[in-house]
C-alpha atoms as a PDB file:
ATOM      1  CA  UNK A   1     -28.138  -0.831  42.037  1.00  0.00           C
ATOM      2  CA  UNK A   2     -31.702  -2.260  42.365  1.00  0.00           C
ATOM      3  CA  UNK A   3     -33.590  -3.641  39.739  1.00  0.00           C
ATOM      4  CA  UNK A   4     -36.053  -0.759  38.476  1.00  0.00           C
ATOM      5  CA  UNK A   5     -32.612   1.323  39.039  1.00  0.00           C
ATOM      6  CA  UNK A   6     -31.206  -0.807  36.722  1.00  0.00           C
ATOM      7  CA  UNK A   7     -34.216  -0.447  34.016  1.00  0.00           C
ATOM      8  CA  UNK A   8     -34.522   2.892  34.144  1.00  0.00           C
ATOM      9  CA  UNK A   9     -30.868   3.821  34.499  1.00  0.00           C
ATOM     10  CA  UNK A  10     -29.759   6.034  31.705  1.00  0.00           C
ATOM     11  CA  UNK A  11     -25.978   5.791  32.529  1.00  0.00           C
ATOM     12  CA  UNK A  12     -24.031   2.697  30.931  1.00  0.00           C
ATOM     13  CA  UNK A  13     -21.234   3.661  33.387  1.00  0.00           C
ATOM     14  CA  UNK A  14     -23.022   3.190  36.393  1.00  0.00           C
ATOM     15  CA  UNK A  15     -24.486   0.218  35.064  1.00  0.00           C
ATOM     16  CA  UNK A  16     -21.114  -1.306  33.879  1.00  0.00           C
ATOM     17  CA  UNK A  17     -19.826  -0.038  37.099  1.00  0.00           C
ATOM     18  CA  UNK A  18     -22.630  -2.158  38.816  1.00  0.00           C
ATOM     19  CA  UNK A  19     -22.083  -5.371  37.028  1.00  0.00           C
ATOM     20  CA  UNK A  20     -18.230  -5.521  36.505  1.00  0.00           C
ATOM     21  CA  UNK A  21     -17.109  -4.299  39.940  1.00  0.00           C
ATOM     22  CA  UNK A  22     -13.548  -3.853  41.008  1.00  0.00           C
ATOM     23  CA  UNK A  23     -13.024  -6.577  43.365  1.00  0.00           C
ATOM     24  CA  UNK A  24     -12.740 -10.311  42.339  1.00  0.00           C
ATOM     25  CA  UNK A  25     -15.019 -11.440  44.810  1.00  0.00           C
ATOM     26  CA  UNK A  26     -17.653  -9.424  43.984  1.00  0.00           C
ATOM     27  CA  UNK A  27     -17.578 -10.542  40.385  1.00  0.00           C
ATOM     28  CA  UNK A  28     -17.588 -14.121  41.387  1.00  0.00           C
ATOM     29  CA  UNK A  29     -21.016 -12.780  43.259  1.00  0.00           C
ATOM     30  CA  UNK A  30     -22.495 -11.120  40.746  1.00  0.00           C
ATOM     31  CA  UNK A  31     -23.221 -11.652  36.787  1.00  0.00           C
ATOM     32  CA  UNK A  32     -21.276  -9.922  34.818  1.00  0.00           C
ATOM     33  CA  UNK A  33     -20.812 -10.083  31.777  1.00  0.00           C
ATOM     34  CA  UNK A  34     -18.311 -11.290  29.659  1.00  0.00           C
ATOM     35  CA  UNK A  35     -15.232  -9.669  27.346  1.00  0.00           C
ATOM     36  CA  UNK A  36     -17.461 -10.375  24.017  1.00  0.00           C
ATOM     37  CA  UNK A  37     -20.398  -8.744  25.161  1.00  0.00           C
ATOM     38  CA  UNK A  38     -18.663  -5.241  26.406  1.00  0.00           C
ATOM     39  CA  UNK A  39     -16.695  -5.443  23.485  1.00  0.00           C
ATOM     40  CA  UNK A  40     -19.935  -5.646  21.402  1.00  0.00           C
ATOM     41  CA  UNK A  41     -21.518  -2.694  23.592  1.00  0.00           C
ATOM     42  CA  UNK A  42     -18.269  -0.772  22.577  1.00  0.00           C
ATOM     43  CA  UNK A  43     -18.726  -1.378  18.820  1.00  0.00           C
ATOM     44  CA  UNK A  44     -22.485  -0.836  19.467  1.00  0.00           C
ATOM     45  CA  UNK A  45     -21.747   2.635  20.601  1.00  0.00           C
ATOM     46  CA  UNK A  46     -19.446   3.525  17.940  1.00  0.00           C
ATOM     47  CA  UNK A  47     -21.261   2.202  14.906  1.00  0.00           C
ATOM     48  CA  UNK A  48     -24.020   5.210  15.801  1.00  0.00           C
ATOM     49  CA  UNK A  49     -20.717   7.527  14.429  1.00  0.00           C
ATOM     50  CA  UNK A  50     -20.639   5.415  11.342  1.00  0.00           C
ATOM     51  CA  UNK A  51     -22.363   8.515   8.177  1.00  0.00           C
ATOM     52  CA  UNK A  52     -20.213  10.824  10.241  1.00  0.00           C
ATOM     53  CA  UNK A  53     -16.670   8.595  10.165  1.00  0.00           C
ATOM     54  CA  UNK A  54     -14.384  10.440   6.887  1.00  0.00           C
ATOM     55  CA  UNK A  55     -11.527   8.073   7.668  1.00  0.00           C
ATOM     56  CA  UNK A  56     -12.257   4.572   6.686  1.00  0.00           C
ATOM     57  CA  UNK A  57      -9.219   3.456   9.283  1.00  0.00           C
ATOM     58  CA  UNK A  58     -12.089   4.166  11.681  1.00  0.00           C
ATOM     59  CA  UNK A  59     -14.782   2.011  10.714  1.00  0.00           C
ATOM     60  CA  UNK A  60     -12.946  -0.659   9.889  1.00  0.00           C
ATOM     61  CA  UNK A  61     -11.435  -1.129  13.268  1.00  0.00           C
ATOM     62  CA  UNK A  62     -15.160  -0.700  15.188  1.00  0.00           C
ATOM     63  CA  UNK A  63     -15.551  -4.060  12.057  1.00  0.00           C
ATOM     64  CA  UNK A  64     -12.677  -6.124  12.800  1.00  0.00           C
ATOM     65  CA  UNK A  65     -13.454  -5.836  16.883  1.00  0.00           C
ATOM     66  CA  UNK A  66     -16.875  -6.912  16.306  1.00  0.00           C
ATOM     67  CA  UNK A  67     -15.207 -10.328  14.295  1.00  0.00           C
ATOM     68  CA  UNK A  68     -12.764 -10.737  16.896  1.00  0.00           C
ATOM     69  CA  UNK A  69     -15.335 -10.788  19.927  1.00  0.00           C
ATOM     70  CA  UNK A  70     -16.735 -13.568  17.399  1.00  0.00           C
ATOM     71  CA  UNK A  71     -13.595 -15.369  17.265  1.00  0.00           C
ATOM     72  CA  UNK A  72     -14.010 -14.591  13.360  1.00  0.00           C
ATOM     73  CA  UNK A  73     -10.880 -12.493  13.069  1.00  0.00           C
ATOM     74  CA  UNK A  74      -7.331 -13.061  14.938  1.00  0.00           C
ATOM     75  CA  UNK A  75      -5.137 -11.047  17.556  1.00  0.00           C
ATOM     76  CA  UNK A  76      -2.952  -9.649  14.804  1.00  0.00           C
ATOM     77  CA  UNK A  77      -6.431  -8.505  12.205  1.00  0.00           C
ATOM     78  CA  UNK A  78      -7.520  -6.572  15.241  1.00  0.00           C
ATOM     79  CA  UNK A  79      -4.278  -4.921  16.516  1.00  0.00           C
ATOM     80  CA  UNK A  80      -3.816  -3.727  13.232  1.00  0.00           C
ATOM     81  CA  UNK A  81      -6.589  -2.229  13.053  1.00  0.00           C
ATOM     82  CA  UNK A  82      -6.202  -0.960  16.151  1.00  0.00           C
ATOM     83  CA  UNK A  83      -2.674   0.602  15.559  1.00  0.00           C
ATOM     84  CA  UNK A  84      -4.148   1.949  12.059  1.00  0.00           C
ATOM     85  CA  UNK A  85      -7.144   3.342  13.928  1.00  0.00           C
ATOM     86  CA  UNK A  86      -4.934   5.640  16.907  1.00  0.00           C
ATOM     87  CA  UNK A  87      -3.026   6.455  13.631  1.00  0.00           C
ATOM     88  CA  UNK A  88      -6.112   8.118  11.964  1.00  0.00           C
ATOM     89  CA  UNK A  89      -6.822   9.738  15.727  1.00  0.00           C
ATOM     90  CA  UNK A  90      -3.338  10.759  15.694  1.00  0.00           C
ATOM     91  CA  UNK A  91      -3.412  12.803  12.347  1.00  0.00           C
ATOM     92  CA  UNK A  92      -7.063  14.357  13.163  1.00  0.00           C
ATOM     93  CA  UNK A  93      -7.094  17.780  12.441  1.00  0.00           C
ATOM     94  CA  UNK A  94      -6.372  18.915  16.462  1.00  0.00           C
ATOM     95  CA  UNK A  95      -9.371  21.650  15.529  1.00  0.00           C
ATOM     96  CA  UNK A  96     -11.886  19.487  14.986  1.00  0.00           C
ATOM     97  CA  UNK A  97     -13.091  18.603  18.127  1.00  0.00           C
ATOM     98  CA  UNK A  98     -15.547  15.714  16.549  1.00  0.00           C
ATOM     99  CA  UNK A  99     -12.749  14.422  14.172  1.00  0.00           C
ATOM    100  CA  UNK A 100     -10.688  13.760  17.290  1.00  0.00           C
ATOM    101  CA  UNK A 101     -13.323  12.738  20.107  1.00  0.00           C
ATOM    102  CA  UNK A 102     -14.904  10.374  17.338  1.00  0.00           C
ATOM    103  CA  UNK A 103     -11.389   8.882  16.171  1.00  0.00           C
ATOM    104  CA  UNK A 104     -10.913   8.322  19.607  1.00  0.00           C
ATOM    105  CA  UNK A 105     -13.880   6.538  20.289  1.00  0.00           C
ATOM    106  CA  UNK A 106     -13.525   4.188  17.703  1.00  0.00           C
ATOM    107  CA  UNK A 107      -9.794   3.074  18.480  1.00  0.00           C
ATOM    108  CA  UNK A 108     -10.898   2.033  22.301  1.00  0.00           C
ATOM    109  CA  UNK A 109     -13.415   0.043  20.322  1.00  0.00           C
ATOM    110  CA  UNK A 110     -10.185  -2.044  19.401  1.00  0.00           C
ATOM    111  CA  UNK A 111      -8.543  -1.838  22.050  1.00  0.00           C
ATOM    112  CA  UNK A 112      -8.252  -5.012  24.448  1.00  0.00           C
ATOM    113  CA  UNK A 113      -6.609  -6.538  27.491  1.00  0.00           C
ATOM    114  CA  UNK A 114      -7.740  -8.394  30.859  1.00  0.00           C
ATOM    115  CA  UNK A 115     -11.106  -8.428  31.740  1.00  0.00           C
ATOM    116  CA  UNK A 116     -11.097  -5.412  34.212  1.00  0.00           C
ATOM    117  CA  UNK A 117      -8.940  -3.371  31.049  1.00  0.00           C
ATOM    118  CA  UNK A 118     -11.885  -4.077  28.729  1.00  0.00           C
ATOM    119  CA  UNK A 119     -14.711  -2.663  31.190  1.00  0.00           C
ATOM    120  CA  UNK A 120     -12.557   0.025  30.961  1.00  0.00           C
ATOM    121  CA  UNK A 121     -12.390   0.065  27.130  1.00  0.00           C
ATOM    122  CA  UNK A 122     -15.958  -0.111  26.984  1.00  0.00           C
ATOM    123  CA  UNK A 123     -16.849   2.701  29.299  1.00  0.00           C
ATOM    124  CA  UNK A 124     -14.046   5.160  27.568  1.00  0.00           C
ATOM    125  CA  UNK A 125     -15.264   3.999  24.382  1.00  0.00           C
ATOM    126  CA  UNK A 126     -19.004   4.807  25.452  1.00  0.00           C
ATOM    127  CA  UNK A 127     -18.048   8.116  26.829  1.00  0.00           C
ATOM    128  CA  UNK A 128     -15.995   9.401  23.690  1.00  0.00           C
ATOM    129  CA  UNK A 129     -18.613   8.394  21.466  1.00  0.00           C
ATOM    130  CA  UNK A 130     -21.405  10.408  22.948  1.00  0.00           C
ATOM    131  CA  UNK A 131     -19.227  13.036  23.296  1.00  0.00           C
ATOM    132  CA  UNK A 132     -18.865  12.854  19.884  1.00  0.00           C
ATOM    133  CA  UNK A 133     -22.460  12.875  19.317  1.00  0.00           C
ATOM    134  CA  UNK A 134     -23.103  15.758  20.845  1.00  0.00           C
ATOM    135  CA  UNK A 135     -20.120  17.684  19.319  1.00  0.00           C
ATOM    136  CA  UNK A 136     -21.628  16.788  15.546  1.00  0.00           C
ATOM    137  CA  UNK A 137     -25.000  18.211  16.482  1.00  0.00           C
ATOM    138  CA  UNK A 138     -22.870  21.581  17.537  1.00  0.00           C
ATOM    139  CA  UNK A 139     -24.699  22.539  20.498  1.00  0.00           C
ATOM    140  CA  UNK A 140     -28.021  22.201  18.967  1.00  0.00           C
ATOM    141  CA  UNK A 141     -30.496  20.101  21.562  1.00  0.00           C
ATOM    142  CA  UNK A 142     -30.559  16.023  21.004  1.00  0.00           C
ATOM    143  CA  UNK A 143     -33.936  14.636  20.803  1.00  0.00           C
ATOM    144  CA  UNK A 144     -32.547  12.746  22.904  1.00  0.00           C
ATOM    145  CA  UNK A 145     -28.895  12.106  25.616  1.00  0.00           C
ATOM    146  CA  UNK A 146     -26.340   9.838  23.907  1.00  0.00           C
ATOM    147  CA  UNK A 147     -25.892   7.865  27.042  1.00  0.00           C
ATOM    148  CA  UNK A 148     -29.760   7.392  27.672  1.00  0.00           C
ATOM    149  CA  UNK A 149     -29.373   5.605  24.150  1.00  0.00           C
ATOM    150  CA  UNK A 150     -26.610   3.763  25.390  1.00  0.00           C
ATOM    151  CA  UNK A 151     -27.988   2.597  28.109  1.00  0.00           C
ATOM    152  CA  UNK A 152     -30.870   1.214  25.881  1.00  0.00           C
ATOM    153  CA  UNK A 153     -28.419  -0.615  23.930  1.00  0.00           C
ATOM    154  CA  UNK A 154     -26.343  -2.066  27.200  1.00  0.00           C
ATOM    155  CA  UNK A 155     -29.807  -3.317  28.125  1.00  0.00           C
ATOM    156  CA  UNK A 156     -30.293  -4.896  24.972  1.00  0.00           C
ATOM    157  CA  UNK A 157     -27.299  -6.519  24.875  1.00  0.00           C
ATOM    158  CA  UNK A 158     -27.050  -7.917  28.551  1.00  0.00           C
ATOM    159  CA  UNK A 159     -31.254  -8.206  29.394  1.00  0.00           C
ATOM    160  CA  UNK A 160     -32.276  -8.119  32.933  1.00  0.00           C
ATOM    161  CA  UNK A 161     -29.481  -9.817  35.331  1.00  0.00           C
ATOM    162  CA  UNK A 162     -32.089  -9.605  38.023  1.00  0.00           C
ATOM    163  CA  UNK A 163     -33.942 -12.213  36.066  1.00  0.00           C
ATOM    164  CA  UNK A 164     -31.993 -14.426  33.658  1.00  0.00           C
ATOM    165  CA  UNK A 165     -33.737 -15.967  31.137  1.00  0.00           C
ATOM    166  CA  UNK A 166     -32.875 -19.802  30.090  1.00  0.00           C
ATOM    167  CA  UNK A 167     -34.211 -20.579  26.343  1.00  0.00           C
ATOM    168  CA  UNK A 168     -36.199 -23.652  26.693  1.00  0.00           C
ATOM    169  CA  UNK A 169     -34.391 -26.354  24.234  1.00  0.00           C
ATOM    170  CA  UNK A 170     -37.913 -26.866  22.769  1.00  0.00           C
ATOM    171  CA  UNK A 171     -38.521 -23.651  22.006  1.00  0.00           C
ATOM    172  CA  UNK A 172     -35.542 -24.146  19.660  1.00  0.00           C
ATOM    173  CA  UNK A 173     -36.498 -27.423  18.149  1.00  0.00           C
ATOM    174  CA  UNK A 174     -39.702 -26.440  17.870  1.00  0.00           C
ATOM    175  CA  UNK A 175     -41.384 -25.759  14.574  1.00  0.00           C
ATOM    176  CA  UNK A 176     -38.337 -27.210  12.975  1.00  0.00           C
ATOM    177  CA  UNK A 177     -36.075 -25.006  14.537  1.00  0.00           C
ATOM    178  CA  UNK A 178     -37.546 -21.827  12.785  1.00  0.00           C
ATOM    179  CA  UNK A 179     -36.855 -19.777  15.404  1.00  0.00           C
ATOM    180  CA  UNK A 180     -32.604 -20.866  15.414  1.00  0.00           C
ATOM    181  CA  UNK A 181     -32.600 -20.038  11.900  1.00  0.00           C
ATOM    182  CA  UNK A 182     -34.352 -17.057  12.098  1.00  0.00           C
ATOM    183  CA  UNK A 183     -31.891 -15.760  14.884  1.00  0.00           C
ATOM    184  CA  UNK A 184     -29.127 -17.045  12.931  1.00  0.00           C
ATOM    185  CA  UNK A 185     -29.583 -15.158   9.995  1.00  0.00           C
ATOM    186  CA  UNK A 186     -30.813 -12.167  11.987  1.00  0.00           C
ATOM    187  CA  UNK A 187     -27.624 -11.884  13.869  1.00  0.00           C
ATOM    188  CA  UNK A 188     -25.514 -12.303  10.498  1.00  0.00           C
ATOM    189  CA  UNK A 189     -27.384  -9.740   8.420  1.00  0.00           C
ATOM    190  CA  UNK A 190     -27.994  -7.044  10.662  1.00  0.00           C
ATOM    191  CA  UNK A 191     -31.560  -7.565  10.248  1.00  0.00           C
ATOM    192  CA  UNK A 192     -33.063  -7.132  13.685  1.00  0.00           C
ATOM    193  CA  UNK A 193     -36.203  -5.746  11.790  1.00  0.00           C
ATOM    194  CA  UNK A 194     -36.660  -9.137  12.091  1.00  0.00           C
ATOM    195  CA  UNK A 195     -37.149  -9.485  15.655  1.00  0.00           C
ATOM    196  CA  UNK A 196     -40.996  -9.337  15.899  1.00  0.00           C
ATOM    197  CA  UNK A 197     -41.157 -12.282  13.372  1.00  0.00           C
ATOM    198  CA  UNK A 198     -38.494 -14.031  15.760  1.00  0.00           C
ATOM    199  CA  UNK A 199     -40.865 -13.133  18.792  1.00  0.00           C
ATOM    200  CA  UNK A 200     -43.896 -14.810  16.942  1.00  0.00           C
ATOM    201  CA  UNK A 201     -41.376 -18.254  15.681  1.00  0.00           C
ATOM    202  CA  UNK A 202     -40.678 -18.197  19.693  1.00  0.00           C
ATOM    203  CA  UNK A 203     -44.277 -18.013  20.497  1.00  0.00           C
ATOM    204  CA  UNK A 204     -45.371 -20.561  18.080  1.00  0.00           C
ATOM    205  CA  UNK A 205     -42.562 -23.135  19.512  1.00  0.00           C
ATOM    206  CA  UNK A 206     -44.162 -22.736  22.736  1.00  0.00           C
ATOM    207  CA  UNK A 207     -42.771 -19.901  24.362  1.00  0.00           C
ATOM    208  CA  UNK A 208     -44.372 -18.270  26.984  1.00  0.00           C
ATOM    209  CA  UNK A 209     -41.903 -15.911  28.776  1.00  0.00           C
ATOM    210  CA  UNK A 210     -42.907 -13.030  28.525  1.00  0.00           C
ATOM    211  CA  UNK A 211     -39.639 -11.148  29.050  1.00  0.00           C
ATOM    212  CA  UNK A 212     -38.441 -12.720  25.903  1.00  0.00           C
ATOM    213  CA  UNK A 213     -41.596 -12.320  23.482  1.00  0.00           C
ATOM    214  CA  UNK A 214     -41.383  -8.484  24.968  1.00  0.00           C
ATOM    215  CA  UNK A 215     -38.030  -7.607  24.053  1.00  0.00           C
ATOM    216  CA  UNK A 216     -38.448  -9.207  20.643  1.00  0.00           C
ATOM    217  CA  UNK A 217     -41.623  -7.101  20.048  1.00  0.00           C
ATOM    218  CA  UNK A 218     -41.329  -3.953  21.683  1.00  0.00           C
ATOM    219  CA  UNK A 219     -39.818  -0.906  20.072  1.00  0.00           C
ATOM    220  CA  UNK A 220     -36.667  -0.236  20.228  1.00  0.00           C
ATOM    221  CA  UNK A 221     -32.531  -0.521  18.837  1.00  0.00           C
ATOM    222  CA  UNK A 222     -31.138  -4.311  19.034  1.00  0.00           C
ATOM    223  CA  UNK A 223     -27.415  -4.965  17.930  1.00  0.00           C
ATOM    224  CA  UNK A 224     -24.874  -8.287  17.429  1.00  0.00           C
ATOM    225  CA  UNK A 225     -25.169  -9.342  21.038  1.00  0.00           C
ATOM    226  CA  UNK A 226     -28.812  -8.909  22.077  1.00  0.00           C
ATOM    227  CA  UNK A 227     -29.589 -11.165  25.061  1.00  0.00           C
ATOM    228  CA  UNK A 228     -32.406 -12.940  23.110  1.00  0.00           C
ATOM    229  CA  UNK A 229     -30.415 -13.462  20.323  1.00  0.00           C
ATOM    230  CA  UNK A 230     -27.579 -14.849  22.127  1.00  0.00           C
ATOM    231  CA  UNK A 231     -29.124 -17.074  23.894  1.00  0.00           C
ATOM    232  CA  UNK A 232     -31.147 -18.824  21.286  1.00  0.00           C
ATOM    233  CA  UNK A 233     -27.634 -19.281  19.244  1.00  0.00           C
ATOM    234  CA  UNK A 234     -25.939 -20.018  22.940  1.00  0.00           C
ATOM    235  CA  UNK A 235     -23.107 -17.351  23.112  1.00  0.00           C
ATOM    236  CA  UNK A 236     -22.247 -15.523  25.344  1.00  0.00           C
END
């Protein structure tokens, strides 16, 4: 995969397939990423299912995954949910094909294992849950493909791994750290409405890169685990 393949790639598996290869030397070669962030992507995917969810077993797994990628909630909070999650997939009506696909979706959200086992989680996870947007629209065209809108949010959440971006330490200290805090409290509310206002803190710190002011400015869906937002609160 080239780099304009990789911007204008509207298939998270062939991206994912790209950066988390097979072989353990070509991971060591390349930059993929790591279990939080495809774990994120998963819950990313499935949070899009949320108004739709009727069993609460279902959201709350997709909840507890996201605090576990964030070392916020234990092995045993998220295999629970995990085992209570296939249990609401299990007792899905078997007619409704959204009910089940959806279910589905969210329990691989949960799901975990080696690093190779949670690429796979993430792609299944991805693939379910666009499935399962297209089954609640019931054959009526999408505005736009489910996995085109994935692939938007894999972007968001890894950048560009043709060209990292390092976060300058005084664009951090800068302005008395506005931008940290800003980041901070955008990651823990959910309030990436916020991110132009984090672009302009950046700016005013003495940021010039333009690949960060862009994403920051530009339309367009972030979620916990956008690159710019990562890296000014250093995870990874």
């Amino acid at each position: 995969m080239t780099e304009q393949e990789w911007l204008e790639s509207a298939s998270p598996v062939a991206m994912l397939d790209y950066l988390v290869p097979k072989s353990p030397r070509a991971i060591a070669k390349r930059f993929g990423p790591r279990a939080r962030k495809l774990r994120l992507f998963a819950c990313a995917c499935c949070r899009r299912l949320f108004p739709l969810l009727t069993d609460e077993r279902s959201r709350a797994v997709v909840e507890v995954s996201e605090r576990f990628a964030d070392g916020r909630a234990t092995a045993n909070a998220r295999q629970a949910a995990y085992a209570a999650a296939f249990s609401a997939h299990r007792k899905a009506n078997v007619a409704d094909d959204f009910a089940r696909t959806a279910t589905n979706a969210t329990r691989w959200a949960g799901a975990v294992g080696s690093a190779g086992a949670i690429k796979g989680m993430a792609m299944y996870s991805a693939s379910e849950a666009a499935k399962a947007e297209r089954l609640s629209h019931e054959g009526a065209p999408l505005s736009e493909a489910p996995e085109s809108i994935q692939a938007n949010l894999l972007r968001d959440v890894l950048g560009n791994p043709f060209r990292p971006v390092a976060m300058a330490p005084s664009w951090l200290a800068g302005n008395e750290g506005m931008a940290a805090r800003l980041a901070e409290a955008i990651y823990e509310e959910r309030a990436f409405e916020r991110m132009p206002i984090l672009g302009d803190a950046l700016e005013e710190a003495g940021c010039d890169e333009d690949e960060v002011l862009r994403h920051c400015r530009e339309p367009g869906e972030h979620v916990r685990g956008c690159w710019v937002v990562d890296a000014i609160l250093g995870r990874k």
